[in-house]
C-alpha atoms as a PDB file:
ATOM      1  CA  UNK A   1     120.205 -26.309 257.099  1.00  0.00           C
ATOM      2  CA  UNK A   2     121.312 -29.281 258.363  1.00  0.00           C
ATOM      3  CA  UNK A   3     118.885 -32.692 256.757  1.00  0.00           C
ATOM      4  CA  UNK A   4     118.654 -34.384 260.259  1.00  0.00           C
ATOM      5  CA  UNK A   5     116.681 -31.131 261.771  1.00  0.00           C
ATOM      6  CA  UNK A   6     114.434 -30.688 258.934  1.00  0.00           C
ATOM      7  CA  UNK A   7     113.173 -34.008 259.204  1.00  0.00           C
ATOM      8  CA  UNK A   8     112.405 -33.870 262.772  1.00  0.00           C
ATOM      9  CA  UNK A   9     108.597 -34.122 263.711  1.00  0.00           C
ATOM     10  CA  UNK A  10     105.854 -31.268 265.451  1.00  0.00           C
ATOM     11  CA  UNK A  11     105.109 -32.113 268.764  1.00  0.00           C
ATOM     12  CA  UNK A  12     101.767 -33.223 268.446  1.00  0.00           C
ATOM     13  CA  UNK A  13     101.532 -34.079 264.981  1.00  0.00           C
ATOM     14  CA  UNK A  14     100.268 -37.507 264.445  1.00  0.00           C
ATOM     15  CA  UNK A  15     101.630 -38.703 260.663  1.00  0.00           C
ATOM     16  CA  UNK A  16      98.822 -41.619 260.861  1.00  0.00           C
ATOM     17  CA  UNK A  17      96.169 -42.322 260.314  1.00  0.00           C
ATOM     18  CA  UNK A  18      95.290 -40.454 257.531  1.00  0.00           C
ATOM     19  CA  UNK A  19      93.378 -40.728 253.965  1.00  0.00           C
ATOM     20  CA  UNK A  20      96.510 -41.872 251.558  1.00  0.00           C
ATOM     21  CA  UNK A  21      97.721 -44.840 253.746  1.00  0.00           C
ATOM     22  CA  UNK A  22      94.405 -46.470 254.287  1.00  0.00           C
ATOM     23  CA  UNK A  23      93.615 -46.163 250.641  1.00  0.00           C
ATOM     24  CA  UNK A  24      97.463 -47.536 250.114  1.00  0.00           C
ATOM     25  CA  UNK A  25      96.540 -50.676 251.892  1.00  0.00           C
ATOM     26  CA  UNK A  26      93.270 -50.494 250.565  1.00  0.00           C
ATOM     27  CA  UNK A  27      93.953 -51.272 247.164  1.00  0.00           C
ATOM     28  CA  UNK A  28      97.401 -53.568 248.306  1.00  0.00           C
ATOM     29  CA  UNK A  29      95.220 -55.892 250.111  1.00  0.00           C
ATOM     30  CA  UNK A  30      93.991 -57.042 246.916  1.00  0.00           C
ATOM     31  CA  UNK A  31      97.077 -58.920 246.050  1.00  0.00           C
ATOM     32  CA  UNK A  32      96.639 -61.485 249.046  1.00  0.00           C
ATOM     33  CA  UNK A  33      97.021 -65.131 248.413  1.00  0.00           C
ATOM     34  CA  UNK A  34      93.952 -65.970 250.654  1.00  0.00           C
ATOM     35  CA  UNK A  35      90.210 -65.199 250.669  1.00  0.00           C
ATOM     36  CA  UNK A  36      90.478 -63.279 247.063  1.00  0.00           C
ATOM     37  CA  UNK A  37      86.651 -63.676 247.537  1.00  0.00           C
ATOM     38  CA  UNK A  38      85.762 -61.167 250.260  1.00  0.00           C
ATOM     39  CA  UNK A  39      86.802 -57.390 250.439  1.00  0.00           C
ATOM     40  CA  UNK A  40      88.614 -56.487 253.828  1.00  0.00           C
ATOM     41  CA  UNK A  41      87.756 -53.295 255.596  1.00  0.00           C
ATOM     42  CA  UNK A  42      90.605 -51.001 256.288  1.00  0.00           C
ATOM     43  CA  UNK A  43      89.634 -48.320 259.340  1.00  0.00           C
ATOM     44  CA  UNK A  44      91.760 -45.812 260.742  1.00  0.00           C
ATOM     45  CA  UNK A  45      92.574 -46.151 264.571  1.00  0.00           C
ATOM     46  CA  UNK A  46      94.894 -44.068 266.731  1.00  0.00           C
ATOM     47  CA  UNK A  47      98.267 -44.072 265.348  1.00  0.00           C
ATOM     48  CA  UNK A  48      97.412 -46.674 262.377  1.00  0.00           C
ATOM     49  CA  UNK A  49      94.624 -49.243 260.710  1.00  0.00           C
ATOM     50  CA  UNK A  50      92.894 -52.198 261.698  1.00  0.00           C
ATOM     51  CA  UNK A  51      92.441 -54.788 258.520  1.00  0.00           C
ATOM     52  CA  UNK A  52      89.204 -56.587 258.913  1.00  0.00           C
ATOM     53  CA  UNK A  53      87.623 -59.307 256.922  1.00  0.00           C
ATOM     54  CA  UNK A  54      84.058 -61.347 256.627  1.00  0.00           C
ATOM     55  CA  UNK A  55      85.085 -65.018 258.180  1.00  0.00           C
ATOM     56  CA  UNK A  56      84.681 -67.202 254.835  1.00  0.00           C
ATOM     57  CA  UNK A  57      86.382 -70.301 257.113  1.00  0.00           C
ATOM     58  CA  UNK A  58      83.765 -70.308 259.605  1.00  0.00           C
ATOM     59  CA  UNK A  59      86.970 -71.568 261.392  1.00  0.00           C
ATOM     60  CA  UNK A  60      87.071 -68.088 263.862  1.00  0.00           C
ATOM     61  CA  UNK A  61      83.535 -66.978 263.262  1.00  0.00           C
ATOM     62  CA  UNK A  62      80.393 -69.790 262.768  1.00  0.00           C
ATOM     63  CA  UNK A  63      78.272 -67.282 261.125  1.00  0.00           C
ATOM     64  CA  UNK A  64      80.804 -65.368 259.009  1.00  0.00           C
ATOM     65  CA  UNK A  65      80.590 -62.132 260.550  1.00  0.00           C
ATOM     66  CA  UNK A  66      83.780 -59.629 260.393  1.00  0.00           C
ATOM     67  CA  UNK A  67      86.779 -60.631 262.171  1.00  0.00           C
ATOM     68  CA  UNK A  68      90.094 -58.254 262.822  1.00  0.00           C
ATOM     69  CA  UNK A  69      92.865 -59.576 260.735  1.00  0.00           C
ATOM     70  CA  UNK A  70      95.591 -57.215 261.151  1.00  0.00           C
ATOM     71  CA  UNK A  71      96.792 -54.098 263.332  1.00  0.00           C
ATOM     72  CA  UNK A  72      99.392 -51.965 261.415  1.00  0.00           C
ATOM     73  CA  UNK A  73     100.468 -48.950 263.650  1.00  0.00           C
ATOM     74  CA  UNK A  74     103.443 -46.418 263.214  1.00  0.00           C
ATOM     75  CA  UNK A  75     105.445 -45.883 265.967  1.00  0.00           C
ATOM     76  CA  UNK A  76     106.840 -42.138 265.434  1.00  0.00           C
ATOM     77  CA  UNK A  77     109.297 -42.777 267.828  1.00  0.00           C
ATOM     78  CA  UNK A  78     111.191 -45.269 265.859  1.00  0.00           C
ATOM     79  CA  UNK A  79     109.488 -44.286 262.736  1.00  0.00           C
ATOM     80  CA  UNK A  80     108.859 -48.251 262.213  1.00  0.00           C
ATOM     81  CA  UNK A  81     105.753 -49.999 261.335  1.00  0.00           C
ATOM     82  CA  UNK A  82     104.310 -52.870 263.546  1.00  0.00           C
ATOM     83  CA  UNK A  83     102.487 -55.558 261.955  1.00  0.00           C
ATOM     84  CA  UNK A  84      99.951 -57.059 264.825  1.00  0.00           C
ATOM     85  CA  UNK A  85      97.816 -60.124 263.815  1.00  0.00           C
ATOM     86  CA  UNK A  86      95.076 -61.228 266.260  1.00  0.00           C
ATOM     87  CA  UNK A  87      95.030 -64.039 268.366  1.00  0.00           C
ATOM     88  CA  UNK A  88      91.239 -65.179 268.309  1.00  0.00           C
ATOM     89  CA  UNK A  89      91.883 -67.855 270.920  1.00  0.00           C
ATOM     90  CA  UNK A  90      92.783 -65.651 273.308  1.00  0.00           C
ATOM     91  CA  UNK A  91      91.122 -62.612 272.231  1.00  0.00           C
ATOM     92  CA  UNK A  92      94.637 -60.371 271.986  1.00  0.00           C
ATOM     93  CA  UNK A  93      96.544 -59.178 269.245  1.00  0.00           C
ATOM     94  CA  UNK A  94     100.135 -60.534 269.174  1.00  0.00           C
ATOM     95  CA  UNK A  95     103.089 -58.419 267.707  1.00  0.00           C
ATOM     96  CA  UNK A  96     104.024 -60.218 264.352  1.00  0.00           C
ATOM     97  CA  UNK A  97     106.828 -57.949 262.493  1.00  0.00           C
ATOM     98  CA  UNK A  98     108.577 -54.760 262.236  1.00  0.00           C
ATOM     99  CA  UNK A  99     108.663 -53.190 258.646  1.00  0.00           C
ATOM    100  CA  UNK A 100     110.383 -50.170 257.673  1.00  0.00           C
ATOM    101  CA  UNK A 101     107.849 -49.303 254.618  1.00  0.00           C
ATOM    102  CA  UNK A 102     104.472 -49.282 254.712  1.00  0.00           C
ATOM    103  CA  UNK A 103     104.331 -51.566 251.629  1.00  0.00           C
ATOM    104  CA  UNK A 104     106.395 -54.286 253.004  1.00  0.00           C
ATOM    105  CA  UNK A 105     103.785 -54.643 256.073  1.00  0.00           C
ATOM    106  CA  UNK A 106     101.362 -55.022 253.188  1.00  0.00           C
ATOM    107  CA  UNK A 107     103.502 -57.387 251.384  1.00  0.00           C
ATOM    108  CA  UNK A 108     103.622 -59.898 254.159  1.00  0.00           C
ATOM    109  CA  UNK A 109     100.332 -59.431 255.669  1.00  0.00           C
ATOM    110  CA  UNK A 110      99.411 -60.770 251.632  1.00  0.00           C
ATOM    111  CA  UNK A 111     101.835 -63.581 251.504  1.00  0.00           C
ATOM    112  CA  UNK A 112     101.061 -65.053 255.182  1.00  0.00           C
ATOM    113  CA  UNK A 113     102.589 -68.377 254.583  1.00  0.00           C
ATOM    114  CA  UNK A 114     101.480 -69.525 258.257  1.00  0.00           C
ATOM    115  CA  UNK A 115      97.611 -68.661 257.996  1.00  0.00           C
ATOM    116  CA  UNK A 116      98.308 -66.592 260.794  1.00  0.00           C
ATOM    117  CA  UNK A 117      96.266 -63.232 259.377  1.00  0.00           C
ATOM    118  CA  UNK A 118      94.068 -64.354 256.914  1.00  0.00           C
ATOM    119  CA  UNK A 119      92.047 -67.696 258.906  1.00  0.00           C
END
């Protein structure tokens, strides 16, 4: 049989988010460069996870409450990954990257070099 039909998807069958993956990011998370002190929350929504994280800074929340930190959603379409990082200013999540592993959204929502994720 030919490779290209066997790997096409159900109709209907949603590949994320599920149990492995948020586990997967989980336990990458904990090779961030920022905030090593606090333990981010990783919850499944429709189609991917939302990363959040108690505000250490104070610089986005006074009292240090959780704030989002990342969106990472599949898109089955293009079977891509979209790295979103939240714009607190303005209250909207921005588009940030396209990654075509899983681990390489993790990888550079841990590196952040512009404090864009992790604030």
């Amino acid at each position: 049989m030919n490779a290209a039909l066997m790997r096409k998807i159900k109709a209907g069958l949603v590949p994320h988010p599920n149990e492995l993956d948020r586990k997967r990011i989980e336990r990458g998370l904990s090779s961030r460069r920022r905030y090593l002190y606090v333990s981010p929350n990783v919850t499944p929504v429709r189609g991917g996870y939302l990363v959040e994280s108690p505000c250490c800074s104070r610089n986005v929340n006074k009292d240090g409450a959780l704030i989002d930190v990342a969106l990472i959603l599949y898109d089955t379409v293009c079977g891509v990954w979209k790295l979103f990082r939240k714009n607190h200013a303005r209250g909207i999540w921005e588009f940030y990257s396209l990654c075509h592993r899983l681990t390489s959204a993790i990888d550079e929502l841990n590196a952040d070099p512009e404090r864009l994720f992790w604030q």
